[in-house]
PDB file of N, CA and C in Angstrom:
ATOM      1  N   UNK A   1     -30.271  -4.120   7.988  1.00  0.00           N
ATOM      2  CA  UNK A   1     -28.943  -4.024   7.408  1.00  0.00           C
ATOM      3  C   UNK A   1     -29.007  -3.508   5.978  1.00  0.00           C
ATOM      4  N   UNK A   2     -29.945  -4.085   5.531  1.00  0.00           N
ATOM      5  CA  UNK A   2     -30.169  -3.793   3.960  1.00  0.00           C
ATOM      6  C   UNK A   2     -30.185  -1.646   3.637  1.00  0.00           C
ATOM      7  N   UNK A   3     -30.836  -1.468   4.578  1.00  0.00           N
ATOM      8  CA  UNK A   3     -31.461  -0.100   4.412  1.00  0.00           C
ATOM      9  C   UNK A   3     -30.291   0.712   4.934  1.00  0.00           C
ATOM     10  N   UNK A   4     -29.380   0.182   6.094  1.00  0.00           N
ATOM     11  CA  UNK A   4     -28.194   1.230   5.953  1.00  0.00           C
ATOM     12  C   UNK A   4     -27.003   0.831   5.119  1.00  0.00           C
ATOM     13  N   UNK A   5     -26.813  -0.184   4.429  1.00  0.00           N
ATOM     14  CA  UNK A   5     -26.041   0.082   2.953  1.00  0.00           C
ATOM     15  C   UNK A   5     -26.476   0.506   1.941  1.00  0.00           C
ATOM     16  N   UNK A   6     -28.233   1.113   1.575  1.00  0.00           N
ATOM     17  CA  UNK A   6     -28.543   1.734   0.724  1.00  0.00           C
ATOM     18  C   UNK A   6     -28.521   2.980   1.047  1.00  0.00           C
ATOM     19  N   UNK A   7     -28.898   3.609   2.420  1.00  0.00           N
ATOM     20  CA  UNK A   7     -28.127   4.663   2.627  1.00  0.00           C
ATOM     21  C   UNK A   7     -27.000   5.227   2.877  1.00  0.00           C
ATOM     22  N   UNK A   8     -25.841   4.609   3.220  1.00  0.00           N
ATOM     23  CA  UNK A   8     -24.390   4.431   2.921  1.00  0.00           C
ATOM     24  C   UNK A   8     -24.080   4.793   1.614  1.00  0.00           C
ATOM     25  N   UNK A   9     -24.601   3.834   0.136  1.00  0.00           N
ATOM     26  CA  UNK A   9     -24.590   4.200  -1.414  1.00  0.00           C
ATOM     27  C   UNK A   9     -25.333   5.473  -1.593  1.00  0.00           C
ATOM     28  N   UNK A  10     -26.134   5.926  -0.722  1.00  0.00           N
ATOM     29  CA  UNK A  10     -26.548   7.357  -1.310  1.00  0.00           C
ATOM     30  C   UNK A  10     -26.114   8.318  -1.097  1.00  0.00           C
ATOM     31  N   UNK A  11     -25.258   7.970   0.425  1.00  0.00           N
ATOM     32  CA  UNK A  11     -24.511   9.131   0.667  1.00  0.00           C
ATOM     33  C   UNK A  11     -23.404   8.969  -0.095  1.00  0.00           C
ATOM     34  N   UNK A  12     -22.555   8.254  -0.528  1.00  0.00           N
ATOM     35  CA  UNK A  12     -21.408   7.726  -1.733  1.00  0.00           C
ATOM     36  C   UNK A  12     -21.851   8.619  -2.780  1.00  0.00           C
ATOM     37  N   UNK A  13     -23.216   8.181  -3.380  1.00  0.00           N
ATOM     38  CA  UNK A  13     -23.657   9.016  -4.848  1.00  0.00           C
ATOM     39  C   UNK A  13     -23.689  10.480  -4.976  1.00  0.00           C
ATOM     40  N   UNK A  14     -23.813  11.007  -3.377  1.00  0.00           N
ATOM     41  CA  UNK A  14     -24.357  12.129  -3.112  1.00  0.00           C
ATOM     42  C   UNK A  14     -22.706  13.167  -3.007  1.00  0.00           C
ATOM     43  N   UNK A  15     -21.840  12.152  -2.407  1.00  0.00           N
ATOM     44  CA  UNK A  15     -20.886  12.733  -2.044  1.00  0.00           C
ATOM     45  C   UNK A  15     -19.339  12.235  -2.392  1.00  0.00           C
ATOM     46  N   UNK A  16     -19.373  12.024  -4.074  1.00  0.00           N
ATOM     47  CA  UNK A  16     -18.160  11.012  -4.157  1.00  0.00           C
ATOM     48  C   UNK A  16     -16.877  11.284  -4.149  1.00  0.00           C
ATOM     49  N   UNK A  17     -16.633  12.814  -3.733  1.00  0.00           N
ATOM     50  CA  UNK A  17     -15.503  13.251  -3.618  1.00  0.00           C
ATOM     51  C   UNK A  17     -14.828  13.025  -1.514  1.00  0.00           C
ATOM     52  N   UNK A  18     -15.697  13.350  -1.425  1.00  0.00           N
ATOM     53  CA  UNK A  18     -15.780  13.054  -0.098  1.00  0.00           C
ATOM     54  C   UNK A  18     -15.680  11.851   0.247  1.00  0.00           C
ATOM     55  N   UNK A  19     -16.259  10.860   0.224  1.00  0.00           N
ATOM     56  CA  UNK A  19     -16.525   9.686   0.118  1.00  0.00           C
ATOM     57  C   UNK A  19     -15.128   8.898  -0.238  1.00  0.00           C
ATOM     58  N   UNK A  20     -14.795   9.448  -1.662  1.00  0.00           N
ATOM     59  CA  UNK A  20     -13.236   9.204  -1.675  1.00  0.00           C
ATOM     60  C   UNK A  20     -11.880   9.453  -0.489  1.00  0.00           C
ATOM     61  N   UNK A  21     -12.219  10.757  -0.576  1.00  0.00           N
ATOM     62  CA  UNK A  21     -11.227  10.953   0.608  1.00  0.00           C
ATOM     63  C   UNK A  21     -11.236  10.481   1.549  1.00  0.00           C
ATOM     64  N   UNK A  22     -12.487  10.025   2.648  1.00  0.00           N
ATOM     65  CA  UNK A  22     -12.715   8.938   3.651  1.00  0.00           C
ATOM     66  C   UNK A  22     -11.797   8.017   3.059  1.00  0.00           C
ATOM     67  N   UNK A  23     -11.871   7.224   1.883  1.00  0.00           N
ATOM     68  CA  UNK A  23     -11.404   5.743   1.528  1.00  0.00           C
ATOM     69  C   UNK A  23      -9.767   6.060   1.606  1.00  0.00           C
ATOM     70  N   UNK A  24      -9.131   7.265   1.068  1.00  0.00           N
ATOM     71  CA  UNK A  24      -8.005   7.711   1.196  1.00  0.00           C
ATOM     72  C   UNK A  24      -7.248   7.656   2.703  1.00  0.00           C
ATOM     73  N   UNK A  25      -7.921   8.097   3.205  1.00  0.00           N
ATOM     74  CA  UNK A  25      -7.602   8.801   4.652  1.00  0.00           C
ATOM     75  C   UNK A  25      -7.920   7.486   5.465  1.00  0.00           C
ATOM     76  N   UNK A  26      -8.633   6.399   5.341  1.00  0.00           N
ATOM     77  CA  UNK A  26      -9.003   5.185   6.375  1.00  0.00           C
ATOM     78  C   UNK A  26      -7.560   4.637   5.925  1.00  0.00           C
ATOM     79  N   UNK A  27      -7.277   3.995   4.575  1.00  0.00           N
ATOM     80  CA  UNK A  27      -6.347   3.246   3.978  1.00  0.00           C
ATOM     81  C   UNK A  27      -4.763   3.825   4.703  1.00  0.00           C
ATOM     82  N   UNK A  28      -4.914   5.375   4.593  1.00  0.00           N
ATOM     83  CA  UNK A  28      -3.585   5.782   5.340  1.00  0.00           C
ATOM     84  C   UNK A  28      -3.759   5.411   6.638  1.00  0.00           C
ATOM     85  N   UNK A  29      -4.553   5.809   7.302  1.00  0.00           N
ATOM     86  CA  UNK A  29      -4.278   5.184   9.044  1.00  0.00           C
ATOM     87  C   UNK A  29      -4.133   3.823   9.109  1.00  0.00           C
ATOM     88  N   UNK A  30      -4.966   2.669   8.017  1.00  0.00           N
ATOM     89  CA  UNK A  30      -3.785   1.390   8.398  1.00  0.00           C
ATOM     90  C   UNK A  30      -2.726   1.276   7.436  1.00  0.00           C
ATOM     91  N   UNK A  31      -2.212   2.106   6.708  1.00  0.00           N
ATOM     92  CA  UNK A  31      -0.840   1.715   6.433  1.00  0.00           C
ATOM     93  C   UNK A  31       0.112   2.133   8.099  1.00  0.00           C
ATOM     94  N   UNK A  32       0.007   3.093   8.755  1.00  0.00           N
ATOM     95  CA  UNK A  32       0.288   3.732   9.558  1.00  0.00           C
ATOM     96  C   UNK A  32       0.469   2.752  10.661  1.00  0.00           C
ATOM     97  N   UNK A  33      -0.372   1.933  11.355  1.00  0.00           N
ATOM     98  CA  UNK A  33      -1.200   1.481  12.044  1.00  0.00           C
ATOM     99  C   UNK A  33      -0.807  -0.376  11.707  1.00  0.00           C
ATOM    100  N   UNK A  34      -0.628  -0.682  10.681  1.00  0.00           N
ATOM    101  CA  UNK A  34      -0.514  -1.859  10.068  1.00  0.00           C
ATOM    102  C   UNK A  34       0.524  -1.966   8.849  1.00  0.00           C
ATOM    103  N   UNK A  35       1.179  -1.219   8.720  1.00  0.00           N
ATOM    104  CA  UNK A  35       1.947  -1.401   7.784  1.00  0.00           C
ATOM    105  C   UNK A  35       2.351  -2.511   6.898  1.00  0.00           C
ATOM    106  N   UNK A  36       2.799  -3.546   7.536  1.00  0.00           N
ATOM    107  CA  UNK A  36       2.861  -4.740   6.853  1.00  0.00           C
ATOM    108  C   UNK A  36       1.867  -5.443   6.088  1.00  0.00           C
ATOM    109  N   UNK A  37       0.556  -5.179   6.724  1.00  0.00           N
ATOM    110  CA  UNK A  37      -1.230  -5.506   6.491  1.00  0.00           C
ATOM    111  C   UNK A  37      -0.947  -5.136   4.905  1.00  0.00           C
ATOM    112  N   UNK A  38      -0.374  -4.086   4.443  1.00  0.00           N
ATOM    113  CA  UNK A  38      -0.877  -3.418   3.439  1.00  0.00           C
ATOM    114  C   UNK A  38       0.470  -4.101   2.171  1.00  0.00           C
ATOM    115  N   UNK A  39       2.015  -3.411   3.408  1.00  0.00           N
ATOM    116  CA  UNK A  39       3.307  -4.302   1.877  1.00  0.00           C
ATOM    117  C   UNK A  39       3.290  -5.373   1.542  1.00  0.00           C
ATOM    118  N   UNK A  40       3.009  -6.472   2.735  1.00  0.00           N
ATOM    119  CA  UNK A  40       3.006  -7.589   2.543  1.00  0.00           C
ATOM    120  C   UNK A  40       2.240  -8.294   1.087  1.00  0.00           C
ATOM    121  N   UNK A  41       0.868  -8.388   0.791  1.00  0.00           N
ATOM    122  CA  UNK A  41       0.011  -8.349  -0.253  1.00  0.00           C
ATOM    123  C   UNK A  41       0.380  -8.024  -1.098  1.00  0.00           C
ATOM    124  N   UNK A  42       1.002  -6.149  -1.103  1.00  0.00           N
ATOM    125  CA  UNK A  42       1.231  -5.943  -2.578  1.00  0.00           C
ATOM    126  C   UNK A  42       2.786  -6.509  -3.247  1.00  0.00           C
ATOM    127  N   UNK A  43       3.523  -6.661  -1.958  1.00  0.00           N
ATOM    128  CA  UNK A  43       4.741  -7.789  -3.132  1.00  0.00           C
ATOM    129  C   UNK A  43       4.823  -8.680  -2.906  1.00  0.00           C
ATOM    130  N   UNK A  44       3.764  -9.824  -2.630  1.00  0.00           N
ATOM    131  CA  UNK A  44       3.482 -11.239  -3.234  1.00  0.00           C
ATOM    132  C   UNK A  44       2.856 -10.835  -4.266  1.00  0.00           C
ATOM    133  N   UNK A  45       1.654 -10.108  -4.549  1.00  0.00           N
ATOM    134  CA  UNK A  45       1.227  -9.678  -6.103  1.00  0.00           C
ATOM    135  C   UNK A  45       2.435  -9.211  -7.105  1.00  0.00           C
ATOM    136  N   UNK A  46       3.197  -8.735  -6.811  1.00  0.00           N
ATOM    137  CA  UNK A  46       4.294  -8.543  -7.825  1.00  0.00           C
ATOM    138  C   UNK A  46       5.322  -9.299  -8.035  1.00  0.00           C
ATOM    139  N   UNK A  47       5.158 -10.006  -6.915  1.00  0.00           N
ATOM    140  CA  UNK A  47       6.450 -11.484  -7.009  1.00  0.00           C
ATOM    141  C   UNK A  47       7.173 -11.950  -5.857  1.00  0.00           C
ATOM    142  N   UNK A  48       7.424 -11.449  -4.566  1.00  0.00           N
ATOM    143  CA  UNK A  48       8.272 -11.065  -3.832  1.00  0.00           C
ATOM    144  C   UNK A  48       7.702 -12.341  -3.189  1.00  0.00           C
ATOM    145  N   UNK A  49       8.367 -13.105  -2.585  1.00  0.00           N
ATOM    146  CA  UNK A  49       7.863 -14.133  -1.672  1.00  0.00           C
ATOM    147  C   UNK A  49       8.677 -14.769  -0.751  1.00  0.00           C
ATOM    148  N   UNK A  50       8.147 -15.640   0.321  1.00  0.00           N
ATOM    149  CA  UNK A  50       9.297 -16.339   1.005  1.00  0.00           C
ATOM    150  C   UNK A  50      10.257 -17.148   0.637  1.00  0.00           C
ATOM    151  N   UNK A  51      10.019 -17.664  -0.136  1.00  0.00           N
ATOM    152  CA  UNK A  51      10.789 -18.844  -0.871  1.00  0.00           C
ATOM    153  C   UNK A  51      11.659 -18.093  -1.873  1.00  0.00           C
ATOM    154  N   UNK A  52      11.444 -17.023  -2.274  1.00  0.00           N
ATOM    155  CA  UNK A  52      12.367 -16.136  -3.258  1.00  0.00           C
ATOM    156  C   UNK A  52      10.965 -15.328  -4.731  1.00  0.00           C
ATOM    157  N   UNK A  53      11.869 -15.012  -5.388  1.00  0.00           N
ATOM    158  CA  UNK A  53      10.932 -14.246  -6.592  1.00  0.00           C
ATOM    159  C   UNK A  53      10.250 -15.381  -7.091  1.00  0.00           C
ATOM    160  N   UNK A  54       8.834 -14.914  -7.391  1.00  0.00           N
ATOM    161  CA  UNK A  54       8.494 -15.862  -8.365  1.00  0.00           C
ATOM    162  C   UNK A  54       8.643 -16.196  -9.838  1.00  0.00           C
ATOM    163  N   UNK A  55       8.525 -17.213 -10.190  1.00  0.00           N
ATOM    164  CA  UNK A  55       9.093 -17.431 -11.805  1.00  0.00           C
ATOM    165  C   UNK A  55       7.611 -16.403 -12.133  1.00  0.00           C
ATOM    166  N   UNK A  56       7.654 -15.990 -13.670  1.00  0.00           N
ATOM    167  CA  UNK A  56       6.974 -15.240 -14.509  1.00  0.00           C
ATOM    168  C   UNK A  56       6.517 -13.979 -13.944  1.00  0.00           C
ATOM    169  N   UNK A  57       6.857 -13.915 -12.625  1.00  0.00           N
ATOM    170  CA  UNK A  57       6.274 -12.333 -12.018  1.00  0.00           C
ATOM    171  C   UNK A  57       6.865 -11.379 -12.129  1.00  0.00           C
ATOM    172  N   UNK A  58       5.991  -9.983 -12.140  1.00  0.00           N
ATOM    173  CA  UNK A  58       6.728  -8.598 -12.167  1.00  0.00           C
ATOM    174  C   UNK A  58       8.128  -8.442 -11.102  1.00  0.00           C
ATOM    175  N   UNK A  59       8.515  -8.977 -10.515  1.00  0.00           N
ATOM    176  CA  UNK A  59       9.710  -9.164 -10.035  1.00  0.00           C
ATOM    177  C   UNK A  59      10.400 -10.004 -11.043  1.00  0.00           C
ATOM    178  N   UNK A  60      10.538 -11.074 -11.105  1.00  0.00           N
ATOM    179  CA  UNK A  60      11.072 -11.604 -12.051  1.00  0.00           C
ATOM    180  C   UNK A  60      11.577 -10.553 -13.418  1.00  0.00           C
ATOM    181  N   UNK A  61      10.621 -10.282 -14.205  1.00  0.00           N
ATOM    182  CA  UNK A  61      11.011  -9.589 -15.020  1.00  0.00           C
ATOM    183  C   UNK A  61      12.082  -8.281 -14.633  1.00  0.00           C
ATOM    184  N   UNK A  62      12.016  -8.114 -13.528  1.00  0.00           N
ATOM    185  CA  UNK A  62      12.773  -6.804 -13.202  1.00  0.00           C
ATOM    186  C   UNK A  62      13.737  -7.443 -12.841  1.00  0.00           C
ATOM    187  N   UNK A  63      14.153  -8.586 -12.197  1.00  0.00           N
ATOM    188  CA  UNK A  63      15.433  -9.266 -12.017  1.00  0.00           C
ATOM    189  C   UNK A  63      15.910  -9.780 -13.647  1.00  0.00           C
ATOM    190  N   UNK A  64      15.606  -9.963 -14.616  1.00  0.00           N
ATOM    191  CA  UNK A  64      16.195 -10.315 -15.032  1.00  0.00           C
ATOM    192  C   UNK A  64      16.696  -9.260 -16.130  1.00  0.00           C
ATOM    193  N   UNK A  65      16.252  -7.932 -15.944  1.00  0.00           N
ATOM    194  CA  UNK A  65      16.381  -6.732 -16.277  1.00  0.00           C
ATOM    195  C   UNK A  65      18.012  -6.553 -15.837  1.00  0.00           C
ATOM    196  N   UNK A  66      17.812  -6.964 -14.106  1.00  0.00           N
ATOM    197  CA  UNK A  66      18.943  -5.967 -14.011  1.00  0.00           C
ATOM    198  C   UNK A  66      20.104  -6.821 -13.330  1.00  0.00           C
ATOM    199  N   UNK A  67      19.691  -8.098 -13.305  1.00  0.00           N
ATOM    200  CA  UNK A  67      20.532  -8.670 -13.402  1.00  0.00           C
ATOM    201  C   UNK A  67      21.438  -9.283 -12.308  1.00  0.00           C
ATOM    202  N   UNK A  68      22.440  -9.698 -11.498  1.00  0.00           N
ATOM    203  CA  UNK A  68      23.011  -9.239 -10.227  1.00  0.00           C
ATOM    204  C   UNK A  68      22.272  -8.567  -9.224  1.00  0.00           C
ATOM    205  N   UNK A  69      21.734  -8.954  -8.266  1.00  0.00           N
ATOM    206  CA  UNK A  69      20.676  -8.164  -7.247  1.00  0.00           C
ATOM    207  C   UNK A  69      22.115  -7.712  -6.128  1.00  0.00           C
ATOM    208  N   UNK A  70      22.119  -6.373  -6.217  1.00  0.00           N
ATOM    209  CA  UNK A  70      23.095  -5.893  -5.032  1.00  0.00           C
ATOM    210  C   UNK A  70      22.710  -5.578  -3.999  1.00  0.00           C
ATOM    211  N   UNK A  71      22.988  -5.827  -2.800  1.00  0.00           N
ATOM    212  CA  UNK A  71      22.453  -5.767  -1.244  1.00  0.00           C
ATOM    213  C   UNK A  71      22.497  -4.358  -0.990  1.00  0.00           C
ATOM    214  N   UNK A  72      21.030  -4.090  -0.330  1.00  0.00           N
ATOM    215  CA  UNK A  72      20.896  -2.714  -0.292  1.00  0.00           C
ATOM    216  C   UNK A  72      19.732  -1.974  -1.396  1.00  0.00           C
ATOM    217  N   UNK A  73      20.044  -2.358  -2.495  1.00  0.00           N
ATOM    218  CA  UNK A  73      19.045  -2.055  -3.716  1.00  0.00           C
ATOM    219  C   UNK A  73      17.788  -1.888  -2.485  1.00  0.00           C
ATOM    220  N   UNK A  74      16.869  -1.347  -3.487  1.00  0.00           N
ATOM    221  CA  UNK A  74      15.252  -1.363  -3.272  1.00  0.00           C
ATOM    222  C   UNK A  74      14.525  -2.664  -3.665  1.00  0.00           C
ATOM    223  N   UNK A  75      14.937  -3.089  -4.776  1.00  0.00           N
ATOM    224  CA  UNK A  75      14.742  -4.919  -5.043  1.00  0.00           C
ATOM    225  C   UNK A  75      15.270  -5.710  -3.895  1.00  0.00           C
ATOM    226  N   UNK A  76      16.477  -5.962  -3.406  1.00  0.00           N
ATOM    227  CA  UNK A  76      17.078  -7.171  -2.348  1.00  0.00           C
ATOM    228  C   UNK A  76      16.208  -6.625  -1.236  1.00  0.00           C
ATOM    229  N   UNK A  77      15.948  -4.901  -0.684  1.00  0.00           N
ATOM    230  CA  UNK A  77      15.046  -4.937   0.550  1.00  0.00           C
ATOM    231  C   UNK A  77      13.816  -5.517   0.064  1.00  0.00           C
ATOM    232  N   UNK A  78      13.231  -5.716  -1.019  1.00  0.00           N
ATOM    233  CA  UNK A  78      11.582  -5.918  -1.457  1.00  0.00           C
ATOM    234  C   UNK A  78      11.607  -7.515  -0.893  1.00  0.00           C
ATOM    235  N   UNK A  79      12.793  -8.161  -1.678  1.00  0.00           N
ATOM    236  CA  UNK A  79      12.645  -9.560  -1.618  1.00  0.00           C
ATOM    237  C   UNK A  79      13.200 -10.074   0.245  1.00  0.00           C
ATOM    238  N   UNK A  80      13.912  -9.297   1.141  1.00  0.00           N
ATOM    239  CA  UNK A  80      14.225  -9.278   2.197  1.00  0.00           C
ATOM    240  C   UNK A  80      12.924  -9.408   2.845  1.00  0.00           C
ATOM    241  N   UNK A  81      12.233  -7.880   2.402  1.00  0.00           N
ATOM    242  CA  UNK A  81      10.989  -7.866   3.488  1.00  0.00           C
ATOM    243  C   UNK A  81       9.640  -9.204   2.870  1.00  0.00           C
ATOM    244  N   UNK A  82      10.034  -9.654   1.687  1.00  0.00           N
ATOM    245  CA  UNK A  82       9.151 -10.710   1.587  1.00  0.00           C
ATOM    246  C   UNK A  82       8.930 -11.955   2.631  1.00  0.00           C
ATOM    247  N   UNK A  83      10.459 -12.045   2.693  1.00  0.00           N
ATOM    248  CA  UNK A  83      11.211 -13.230   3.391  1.00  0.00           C
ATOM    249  C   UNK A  83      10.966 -13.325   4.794  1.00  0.00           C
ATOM    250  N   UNK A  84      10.456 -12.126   5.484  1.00  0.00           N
ATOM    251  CA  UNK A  84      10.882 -12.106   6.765  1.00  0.00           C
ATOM    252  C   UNK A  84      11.932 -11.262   7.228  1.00  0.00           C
ATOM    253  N   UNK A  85      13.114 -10.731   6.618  1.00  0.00           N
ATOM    254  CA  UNK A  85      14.232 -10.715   6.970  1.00  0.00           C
ATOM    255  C   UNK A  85      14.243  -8.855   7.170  1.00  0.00           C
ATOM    256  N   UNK A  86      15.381  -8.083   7.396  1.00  0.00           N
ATOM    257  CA  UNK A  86      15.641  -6.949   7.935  1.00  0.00           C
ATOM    258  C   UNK A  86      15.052  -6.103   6.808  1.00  0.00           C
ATOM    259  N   UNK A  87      14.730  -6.269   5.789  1.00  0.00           N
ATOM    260  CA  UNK A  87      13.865  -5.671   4.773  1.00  0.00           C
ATOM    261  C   UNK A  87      12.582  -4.868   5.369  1.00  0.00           C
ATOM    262  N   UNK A  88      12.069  -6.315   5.877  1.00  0.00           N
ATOM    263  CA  UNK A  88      10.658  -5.709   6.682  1.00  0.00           C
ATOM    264  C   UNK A  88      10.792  -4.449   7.185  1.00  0.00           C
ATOM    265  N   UNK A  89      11.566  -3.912   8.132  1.00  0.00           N
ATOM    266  CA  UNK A  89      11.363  -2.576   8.696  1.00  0.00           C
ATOM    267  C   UNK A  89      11.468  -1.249   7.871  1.00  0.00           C
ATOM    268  N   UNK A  90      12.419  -1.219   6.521  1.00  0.00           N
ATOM    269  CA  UNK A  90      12.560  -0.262   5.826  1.00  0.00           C
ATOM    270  C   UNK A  90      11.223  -0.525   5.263  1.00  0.00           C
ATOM    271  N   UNK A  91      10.828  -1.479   4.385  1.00  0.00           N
ATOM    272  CA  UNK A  91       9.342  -1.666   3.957  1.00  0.00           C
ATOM    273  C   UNK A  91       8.067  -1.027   4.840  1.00  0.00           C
ATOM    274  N   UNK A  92       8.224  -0.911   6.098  1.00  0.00           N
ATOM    275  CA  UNK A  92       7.236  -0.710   7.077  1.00  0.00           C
ATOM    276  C   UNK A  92       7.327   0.590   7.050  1.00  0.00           C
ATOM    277  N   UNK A  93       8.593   1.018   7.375  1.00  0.00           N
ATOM    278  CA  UNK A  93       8.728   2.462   7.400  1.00  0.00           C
ATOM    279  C   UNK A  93       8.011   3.297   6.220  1.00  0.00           C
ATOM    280  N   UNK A  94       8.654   2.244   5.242  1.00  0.00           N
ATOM    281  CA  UNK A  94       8.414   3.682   3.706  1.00  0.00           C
ATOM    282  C   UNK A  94       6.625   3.434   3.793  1.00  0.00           C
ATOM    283  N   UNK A  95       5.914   2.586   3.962  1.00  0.00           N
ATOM    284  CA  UNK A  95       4.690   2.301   3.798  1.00  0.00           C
ATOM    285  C   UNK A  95       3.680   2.764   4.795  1.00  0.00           C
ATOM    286  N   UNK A  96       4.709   3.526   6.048  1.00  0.00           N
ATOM    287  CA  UNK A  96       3.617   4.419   6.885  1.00  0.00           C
ATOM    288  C   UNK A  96       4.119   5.611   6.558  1.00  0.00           C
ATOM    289  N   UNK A  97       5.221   6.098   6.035  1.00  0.00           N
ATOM    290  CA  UNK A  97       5.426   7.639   5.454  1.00  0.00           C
ATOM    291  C   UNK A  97       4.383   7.406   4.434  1.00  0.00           C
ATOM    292  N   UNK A  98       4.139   7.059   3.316  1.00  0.00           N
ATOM    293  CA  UNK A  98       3.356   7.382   2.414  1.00  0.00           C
ATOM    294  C   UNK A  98       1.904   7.000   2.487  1.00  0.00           C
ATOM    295  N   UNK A  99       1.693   6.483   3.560  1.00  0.00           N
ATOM    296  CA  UNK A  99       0.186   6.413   4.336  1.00  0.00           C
ATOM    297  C   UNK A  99      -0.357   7.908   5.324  1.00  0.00           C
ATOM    298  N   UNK A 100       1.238   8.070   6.027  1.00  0.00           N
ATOM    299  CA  UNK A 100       0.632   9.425   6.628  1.00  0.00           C
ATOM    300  C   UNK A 100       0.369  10.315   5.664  1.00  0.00           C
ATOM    301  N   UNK A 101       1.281  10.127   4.617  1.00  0.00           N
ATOM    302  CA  UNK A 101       1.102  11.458   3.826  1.00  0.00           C
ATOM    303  C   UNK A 101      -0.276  11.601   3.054  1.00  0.00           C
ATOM    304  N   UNK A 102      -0.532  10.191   2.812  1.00  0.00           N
ATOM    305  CA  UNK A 102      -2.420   9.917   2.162  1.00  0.00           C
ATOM    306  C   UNK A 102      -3.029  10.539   2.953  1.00  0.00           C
ATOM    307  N   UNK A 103      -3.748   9.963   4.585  1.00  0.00           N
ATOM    308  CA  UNK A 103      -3.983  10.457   5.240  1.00  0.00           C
ATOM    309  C   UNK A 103      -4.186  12.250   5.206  1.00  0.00           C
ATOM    310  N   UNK A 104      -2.639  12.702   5.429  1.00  0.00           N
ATOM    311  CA  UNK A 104      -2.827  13.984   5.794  1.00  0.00           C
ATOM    312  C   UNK A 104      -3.476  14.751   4.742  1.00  0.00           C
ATOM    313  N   UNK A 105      -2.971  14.492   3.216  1.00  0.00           N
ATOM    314  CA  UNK A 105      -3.248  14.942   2.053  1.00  0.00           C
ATOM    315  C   UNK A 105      -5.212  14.887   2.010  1.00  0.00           C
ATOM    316  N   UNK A 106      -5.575  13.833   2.002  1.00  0.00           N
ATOM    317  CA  UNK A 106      -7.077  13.561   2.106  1.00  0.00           C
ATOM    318  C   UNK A 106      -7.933  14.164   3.009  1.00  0.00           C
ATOM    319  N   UNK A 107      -7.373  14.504   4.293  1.00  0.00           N
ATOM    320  CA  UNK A 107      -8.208  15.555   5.574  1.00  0.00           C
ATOM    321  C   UNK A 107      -7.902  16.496   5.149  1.00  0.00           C
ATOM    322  N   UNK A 108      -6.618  17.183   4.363  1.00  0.00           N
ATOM    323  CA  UNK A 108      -5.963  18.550   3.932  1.00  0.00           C
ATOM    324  C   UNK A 108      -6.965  18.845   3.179  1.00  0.00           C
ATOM    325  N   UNK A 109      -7.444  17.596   1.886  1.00  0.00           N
ATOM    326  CA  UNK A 109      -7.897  18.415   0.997  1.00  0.00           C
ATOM    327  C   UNK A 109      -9.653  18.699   1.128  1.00  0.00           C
ATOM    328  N   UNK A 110     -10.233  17.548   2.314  1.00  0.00           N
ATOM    329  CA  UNK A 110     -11.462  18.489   2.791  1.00  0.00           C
ATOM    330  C   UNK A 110     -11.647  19.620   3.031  1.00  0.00           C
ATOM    331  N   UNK A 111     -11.022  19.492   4.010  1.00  0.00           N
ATOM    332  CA  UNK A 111     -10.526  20.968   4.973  1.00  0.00           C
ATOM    333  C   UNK A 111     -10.187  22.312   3.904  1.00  0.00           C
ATOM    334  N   UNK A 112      -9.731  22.018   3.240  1.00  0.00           N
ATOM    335  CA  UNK A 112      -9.613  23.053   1.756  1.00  0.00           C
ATOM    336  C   UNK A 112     -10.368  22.819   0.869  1.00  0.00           C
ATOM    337  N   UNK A 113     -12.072  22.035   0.962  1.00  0.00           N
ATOM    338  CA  UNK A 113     -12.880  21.839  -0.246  1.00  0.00           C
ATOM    339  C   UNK A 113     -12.402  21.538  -1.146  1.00  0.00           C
ATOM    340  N   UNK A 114     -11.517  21.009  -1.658  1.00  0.00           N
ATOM    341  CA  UNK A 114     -11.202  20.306  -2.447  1.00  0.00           C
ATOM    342  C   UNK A 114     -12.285  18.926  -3.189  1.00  0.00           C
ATOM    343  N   UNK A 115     -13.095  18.570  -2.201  1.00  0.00           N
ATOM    344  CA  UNK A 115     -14.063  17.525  -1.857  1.00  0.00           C
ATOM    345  C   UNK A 115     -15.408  18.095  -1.566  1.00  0.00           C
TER     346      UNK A 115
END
């Protein structure tokens, strides 16, 4: 095991543009693939939770920015899809459009040496 994660890191050292784009292009097929796997995580890290926003979090601060949360906003779907609630699917959606587009962008830009 040892000897194919040191050759794994050499091909990394050898090839870190490439190497990148793999990490690009895996991450888009499970946003794609898993969508939630991926929103879910990142807005409890920013605040978004079941129980509602969290006190002192980057949500928080943006609620109290703006004040009145109006249904529909991009905030009430954030805190919707935290919850469980009809949020989730717009969240899912926007988070496999911009996974395919990783994806495609990252094989695009092999395919064009870019890497």
């Amino acid at each position: 095991m040892a000897s194919q994660i040191k050759n794994a890191a050499g091909a990394v050292a050898r090839n870190p543009g490439t190497a990148a784009m793999a990490g690009v292009a895996t991450v888009g097929v499970v946003a794609l693939a898993a969508p939630l796997a991926i929103a879910a995580p990142v807005l409890a890290a920013v605040g978004f939770t079941a129980q509602g926003v969290a006190a002192g979090s980057i949500a928080a601060g943006i609620q109290a920015g703006i004040g009145n949360v109006v249904a529909g906003t991009a905030f009430a779907v954030c805190q919707s899809a935290a919850a469980g609630g009809a949020g989730a699917a717009a969240v899912a959606a926007g988070t496999q459009v911009v996974g395919g587009l990783a994806a495609v962008g990252a094989v695009a830009g092999r395919f064009f040496g870019l890497a």
